[in-house]
PDB file of N, CA and C in Angstrom:
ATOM      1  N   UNK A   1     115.456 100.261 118.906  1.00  0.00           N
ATOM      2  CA  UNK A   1     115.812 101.208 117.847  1.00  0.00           C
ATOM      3  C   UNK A   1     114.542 101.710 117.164  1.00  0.00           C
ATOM      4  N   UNK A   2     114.615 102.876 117.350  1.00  0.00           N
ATOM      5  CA  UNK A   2     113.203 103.795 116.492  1.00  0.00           C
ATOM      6  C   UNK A   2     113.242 103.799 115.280  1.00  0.00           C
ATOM      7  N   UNK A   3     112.759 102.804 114.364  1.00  0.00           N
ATOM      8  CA  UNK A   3     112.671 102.949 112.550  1.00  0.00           C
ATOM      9  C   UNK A   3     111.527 104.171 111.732  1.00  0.00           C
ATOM     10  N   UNK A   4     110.867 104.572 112.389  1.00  0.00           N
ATOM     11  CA  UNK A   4     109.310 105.331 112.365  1.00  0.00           C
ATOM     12  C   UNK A   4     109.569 106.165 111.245  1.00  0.00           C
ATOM     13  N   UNK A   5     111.701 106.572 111.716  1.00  0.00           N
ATOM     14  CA  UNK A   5     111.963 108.126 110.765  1.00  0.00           C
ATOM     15  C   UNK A   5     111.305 107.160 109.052  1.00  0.00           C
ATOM     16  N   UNK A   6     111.650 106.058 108.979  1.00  0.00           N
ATOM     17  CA  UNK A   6     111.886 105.185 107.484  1.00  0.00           C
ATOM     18  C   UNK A   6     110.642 105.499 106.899  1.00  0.00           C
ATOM     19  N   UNK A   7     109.297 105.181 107.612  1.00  0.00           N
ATOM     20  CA  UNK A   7     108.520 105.141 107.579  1.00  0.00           C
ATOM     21  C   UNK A   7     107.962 106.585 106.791  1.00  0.00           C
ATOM     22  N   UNK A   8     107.721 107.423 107.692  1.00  0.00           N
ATOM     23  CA  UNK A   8     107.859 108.868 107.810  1.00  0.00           C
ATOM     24  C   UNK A   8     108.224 109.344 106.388  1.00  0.00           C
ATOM     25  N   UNK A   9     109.860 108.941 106.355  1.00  0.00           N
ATOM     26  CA  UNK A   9     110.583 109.444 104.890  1.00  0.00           C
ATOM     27  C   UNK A   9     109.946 108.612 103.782  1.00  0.00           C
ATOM     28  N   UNK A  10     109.447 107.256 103.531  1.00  0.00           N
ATOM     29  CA  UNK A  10     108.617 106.788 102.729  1.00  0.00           C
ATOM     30  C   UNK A  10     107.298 107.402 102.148  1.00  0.00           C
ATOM     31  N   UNK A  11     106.944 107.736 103.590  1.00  0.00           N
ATOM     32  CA  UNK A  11     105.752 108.228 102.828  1.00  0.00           C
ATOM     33  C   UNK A  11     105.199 109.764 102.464  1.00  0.00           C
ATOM     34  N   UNK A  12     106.653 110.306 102.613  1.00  0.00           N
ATOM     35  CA  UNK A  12     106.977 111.837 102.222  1.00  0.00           C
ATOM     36  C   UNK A  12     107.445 111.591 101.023  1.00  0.00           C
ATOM     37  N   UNK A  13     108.075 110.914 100.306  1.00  0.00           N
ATOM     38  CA  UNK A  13     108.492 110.731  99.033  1.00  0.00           C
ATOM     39  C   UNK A  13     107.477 110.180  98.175  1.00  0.00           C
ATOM     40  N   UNK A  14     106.447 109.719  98.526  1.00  0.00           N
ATOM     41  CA  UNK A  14     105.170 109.109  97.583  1.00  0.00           C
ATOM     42  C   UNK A  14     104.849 110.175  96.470  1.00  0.00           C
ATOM     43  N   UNK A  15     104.388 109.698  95.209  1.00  0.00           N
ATOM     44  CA  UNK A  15     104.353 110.918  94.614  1.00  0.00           C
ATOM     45  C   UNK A  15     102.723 110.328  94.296  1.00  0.00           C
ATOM     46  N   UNK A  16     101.656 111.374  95.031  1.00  0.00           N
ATOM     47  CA  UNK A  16     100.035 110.727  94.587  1.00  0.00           C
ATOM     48  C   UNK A  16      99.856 110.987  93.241  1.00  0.00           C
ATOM     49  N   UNK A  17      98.731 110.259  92.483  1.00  0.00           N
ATOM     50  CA  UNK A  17      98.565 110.952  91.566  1.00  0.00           C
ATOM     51  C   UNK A  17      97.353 111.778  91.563  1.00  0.00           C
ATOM     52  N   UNK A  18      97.128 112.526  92.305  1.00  0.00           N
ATOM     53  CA  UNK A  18      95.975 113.396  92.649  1.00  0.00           C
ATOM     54  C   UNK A  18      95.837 113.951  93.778  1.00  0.00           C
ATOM     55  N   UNK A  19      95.367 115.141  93.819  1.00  0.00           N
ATOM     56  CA  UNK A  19      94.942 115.593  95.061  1.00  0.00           C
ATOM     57  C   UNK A  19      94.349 115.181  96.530  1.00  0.00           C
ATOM     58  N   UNK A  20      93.456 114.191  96.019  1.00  0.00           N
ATOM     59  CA  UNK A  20      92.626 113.602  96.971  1.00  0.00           C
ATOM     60  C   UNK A  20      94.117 112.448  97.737  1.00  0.00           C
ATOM     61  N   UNK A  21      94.840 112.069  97.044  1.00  0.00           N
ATOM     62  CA  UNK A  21      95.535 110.953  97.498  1.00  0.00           C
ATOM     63  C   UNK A  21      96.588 111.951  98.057  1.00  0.00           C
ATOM     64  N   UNK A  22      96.996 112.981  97.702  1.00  0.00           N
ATOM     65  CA  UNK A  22      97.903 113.707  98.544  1.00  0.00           C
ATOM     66  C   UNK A  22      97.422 113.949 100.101  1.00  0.00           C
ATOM     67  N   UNK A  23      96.154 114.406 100.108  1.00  0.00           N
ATOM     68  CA  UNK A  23      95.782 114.908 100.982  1.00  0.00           C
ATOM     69  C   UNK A  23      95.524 113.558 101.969  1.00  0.00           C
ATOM     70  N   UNK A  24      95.469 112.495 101.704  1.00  0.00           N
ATOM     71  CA  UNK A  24      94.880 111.104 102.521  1.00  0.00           C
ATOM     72  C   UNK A  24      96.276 110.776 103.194  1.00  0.00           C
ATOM     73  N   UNK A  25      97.520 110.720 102.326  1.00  0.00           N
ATOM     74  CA  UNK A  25      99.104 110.294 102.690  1.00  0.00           C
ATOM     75  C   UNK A  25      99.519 111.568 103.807  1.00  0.00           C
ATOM     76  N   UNK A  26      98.893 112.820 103.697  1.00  0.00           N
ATOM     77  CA  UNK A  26      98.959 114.044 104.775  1.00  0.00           C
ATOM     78  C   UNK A  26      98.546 113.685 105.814  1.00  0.00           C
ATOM     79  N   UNK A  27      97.101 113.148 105.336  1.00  0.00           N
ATOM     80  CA  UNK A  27      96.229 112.778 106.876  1.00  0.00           C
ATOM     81  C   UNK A  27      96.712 111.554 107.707  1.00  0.00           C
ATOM     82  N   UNK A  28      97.291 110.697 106.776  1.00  0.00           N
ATOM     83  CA  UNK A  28      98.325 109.767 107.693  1.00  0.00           C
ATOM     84  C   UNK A  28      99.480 110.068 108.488  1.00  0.00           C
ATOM     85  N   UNK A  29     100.225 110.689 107.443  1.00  0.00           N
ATOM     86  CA  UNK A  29     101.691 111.133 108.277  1.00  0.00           C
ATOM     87  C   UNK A  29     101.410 112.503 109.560  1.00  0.00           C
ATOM     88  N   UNK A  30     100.057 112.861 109.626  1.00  0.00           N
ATOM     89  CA  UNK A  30     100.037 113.349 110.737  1.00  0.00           C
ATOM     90  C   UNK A  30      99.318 112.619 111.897  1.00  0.00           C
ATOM     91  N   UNK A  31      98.428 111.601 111.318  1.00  0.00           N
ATOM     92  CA  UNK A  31      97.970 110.400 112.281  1.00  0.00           C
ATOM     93  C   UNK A  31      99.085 109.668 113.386  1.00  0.00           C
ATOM     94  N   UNK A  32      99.950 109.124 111.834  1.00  0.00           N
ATOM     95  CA  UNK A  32     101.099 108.681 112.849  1.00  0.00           C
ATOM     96  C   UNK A  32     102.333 109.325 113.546  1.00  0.00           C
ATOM     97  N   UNK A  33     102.009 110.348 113.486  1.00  0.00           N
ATOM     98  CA  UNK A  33     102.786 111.378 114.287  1.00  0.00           C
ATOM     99  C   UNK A  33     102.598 111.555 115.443  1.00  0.00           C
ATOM    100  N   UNK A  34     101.408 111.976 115.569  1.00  0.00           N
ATOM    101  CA  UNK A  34     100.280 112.286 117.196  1.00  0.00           C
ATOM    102  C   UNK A  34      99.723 110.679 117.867  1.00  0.00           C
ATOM    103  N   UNK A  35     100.656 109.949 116.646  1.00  0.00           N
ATOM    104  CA  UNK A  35     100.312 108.740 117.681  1.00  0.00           C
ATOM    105  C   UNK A  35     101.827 107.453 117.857  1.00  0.00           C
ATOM    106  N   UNK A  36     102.589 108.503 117.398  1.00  0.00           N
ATOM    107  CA  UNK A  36     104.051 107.421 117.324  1.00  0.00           C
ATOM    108  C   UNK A  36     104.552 106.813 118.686  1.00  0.00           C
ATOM    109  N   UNK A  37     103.701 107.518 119.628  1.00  0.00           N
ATOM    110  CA  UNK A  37     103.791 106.330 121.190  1.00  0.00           C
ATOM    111  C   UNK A  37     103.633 105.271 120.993  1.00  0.00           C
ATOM    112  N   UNK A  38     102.565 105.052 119.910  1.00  0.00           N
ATOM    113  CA  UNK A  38     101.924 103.754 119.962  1.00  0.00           C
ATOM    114  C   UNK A  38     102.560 102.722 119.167  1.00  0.00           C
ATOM    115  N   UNK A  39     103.493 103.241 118.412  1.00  0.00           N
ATOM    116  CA  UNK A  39     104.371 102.162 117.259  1.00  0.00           C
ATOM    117  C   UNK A  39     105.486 101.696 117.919  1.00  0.00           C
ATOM    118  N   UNK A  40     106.094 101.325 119.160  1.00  0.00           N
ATOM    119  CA  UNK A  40     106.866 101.134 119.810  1.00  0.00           C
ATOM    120  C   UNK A  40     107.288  99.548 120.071  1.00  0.00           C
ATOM    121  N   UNK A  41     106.929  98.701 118.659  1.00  0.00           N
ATOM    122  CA  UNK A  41     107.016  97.490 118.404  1.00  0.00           C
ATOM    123  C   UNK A  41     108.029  96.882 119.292  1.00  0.00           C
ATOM    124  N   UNK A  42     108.960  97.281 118.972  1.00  0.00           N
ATOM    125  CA  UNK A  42     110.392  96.002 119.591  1.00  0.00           C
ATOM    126  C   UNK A  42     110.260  96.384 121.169  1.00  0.00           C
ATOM    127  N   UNK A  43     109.536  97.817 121.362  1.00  0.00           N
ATOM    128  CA  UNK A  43     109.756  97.863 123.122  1.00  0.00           C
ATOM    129  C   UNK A  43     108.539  96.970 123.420  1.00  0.00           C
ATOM    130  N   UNK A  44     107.536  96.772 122.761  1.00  0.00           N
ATOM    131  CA  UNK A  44     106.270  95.626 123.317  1.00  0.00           C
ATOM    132  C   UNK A  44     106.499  93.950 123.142  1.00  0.00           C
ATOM    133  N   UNK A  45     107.456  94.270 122.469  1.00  0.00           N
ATOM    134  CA  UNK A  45     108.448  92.488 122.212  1.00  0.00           C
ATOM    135  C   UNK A  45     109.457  92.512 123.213  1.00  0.00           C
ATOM    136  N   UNK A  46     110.014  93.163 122.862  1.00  0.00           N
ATOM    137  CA  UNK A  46     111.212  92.757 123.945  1.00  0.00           C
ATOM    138  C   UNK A  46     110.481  93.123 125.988  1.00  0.00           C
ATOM    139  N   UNK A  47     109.133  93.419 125.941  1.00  0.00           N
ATOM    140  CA  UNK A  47     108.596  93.442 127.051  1.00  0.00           C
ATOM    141  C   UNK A  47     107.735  92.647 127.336  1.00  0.00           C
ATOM    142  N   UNK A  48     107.426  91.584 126.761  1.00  0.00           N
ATOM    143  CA  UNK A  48     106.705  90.520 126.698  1.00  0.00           C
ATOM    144  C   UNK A  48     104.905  90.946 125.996  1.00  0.00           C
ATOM    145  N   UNK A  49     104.192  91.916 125.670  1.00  0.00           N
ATOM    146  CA  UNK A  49     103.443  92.236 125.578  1.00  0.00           C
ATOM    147  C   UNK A  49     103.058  92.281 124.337  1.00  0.00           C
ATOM    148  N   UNK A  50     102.016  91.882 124.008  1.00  0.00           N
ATOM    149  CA  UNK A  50     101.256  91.811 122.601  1.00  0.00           C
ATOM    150  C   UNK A  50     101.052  92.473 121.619  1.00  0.00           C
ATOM    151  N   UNK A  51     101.450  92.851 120.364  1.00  0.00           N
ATOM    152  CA  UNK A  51     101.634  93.920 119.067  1.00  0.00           C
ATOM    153  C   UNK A  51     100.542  92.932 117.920  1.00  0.00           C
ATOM    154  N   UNK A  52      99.533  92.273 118.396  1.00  0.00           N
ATOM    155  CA  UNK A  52      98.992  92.060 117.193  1.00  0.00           C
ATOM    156  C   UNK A  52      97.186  92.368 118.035  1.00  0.00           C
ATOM    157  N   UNK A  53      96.314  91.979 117.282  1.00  0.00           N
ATOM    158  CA  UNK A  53      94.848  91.734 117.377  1.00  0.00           C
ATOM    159  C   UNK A  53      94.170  90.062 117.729  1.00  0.00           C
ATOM    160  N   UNK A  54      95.221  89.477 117.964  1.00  0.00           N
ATOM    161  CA  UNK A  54      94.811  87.876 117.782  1.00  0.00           C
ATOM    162  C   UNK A  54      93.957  87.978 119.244  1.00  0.00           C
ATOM    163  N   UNK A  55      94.128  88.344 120.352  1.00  0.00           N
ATOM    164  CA  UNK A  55      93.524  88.318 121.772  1.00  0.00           C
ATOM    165  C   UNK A  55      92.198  88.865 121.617  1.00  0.00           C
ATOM    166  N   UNK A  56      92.111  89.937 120.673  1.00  0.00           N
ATOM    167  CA  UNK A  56      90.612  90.501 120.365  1.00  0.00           C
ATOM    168  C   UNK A  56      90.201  89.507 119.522  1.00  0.00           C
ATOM    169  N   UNK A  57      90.690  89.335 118.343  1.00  0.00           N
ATOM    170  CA  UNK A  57      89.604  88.401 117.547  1.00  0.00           C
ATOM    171  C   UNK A  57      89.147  87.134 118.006  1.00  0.00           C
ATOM    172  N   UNK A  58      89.975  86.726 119.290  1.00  0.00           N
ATOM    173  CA  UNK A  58      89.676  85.562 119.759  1.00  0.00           C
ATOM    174  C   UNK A  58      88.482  85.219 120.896  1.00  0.00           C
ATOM    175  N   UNK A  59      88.370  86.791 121.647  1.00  0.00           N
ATOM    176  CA  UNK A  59      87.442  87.191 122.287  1.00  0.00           C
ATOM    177  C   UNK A  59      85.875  87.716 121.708  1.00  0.00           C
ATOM    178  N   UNK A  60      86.540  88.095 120.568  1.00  0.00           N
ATOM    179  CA  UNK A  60      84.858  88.623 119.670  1.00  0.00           C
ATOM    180  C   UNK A  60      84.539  87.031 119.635  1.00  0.00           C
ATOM    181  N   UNK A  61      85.462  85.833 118.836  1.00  0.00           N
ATOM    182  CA  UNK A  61      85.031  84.700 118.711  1.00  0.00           C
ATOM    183  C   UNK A  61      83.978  83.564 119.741  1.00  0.00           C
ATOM    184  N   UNK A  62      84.770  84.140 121.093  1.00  0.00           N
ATOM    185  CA  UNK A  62      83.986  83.315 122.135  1.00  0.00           C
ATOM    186  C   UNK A  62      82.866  83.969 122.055  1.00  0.00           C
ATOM    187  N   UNK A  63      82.734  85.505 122.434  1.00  0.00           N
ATOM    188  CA  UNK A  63      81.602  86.138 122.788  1.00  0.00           C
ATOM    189  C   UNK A  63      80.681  86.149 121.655  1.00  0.00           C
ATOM    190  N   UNK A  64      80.486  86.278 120.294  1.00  0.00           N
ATOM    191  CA  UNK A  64      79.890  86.571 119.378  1.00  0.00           C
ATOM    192  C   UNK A  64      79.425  85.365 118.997  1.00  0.00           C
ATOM    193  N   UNK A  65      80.589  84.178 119.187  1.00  0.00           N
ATOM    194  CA  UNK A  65      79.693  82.840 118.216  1.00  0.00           C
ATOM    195  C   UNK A  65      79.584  81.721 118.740  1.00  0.00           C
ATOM    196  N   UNK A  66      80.360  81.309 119.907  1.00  0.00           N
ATOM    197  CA  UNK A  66      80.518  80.431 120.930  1.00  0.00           C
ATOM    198  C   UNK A  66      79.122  80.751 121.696  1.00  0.00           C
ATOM    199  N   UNK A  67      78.835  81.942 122.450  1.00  0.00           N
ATOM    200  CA  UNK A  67      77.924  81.847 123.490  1.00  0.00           C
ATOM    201  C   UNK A  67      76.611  82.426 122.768  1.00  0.00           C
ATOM    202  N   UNK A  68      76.798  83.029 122.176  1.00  0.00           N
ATOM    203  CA  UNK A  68      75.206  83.606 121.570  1.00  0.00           C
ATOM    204  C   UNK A  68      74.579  82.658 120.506  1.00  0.00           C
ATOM    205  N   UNK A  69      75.682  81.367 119.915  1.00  0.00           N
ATOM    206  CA  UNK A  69      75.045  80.850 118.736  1.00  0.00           C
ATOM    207  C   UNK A  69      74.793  79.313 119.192  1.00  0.00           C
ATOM    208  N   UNK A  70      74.907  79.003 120.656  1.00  0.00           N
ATOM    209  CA  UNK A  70      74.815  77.497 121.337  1.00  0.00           C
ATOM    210  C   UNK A  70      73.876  77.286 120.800  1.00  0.00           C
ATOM    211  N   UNK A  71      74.110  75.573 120.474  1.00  0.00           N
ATOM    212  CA  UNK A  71      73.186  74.939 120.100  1.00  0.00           C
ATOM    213  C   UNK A  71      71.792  75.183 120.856  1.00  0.00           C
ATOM    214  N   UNK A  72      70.725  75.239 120.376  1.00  0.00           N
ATOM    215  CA  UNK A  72      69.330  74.734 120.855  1.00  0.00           C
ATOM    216  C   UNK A  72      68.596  76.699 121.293  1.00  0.00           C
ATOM    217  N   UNK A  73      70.100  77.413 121.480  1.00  0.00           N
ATOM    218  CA  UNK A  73      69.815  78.607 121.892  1.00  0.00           C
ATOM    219  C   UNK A  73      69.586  79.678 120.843  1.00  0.00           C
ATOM    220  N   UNK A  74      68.359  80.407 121.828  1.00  0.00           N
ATOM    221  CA  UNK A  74      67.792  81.820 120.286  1.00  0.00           C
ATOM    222  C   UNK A  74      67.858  82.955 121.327  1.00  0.00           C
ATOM    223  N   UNK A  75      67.808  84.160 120.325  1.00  0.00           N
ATOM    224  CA  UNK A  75      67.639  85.273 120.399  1.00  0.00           C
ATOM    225  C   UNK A  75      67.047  86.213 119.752  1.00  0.00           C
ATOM    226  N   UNK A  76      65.697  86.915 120.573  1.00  0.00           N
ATOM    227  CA  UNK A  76      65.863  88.601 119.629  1.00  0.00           C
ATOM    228  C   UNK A  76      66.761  89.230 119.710  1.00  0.00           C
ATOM    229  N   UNK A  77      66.654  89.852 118.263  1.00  0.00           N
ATOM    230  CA  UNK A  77      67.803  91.042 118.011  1.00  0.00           C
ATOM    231  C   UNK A  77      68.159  92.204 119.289  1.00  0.00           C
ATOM    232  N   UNK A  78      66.780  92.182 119.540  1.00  0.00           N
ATOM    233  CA  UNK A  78      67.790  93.246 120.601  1.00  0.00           C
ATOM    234  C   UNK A  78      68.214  92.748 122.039  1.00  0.00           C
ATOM    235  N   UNK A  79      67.517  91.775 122.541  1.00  0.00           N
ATOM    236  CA  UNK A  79      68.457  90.886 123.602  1.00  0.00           C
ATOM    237  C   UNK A  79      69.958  90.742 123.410  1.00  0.00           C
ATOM    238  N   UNK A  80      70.132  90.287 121.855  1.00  0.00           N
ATOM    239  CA  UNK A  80      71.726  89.922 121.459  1.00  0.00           C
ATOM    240  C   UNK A  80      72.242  91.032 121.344  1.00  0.00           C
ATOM    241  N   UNK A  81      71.610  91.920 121.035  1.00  0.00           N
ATOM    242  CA  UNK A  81      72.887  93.433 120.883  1.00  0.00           C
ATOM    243  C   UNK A  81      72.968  93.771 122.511  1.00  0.00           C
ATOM    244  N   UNK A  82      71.918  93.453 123.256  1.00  0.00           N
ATOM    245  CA  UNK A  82      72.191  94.303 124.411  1.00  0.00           C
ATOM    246  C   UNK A  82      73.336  92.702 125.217  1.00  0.00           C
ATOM    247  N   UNK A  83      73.097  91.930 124.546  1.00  0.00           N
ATOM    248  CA  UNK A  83      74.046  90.974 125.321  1.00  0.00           C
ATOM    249  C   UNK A  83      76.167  91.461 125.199  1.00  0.00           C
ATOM    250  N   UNK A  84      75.506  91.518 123.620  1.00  0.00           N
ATOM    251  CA  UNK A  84      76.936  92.243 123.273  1.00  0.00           C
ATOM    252  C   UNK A  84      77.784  92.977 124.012  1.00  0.00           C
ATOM    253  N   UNK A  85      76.647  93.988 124.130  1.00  0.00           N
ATOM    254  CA  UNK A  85      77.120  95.401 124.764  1.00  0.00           C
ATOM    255  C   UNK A  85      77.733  95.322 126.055  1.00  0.00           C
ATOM    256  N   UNK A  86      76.881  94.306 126.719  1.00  0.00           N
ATOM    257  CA  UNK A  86      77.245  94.143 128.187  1.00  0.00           C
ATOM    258  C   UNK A  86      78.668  92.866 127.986  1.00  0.00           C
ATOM    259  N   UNK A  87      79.006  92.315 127.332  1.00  0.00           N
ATOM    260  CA  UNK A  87      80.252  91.845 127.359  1.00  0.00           C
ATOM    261  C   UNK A  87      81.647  92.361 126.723  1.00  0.00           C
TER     262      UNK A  87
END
């Protein structure tokens, strides 16, 4: 079931108090418009497939602090960025 309209109608009813905040709640509701493929929660649950960030943060974790920060082991700065890059 597609809830997005809720969403959508929420944040068409916001009342900013300023211009700048009107225009930011615009730049959203057309963000998530041109990208409402991507909000397709219950079809990535009910398909076994992942709706959060935990697989990335867990991968920055190995790569960023596990292997670049081993004991006894150093780095220049730019060895480690280019290590980054390449993982």
């Amino acid at each position: 079931m597609d809830q997005t309209g809720y969403t959508f109608g929420g944040l068409s009813r916001m009342q900013p108090s300023c211009a700048g905040a009107e225009k930011e709640i615009r730049k959203l509701i057309s963000y998530l418009a041109d990208h409402k493929h991507r909000l397709a929660y219950q079809e990535c649950r009910d398909n076994g497939l992942p709706i959060g960030s935990g697989g990335i943060d867990s991968a920055n974790k190995l790569i960023c602090h596990v292997r670049l920060k081993r004991s006894g082991a150093w780095w220049l700065e730019e060895n480690g960025n280019t290590m980054l890059r390449l993982r």
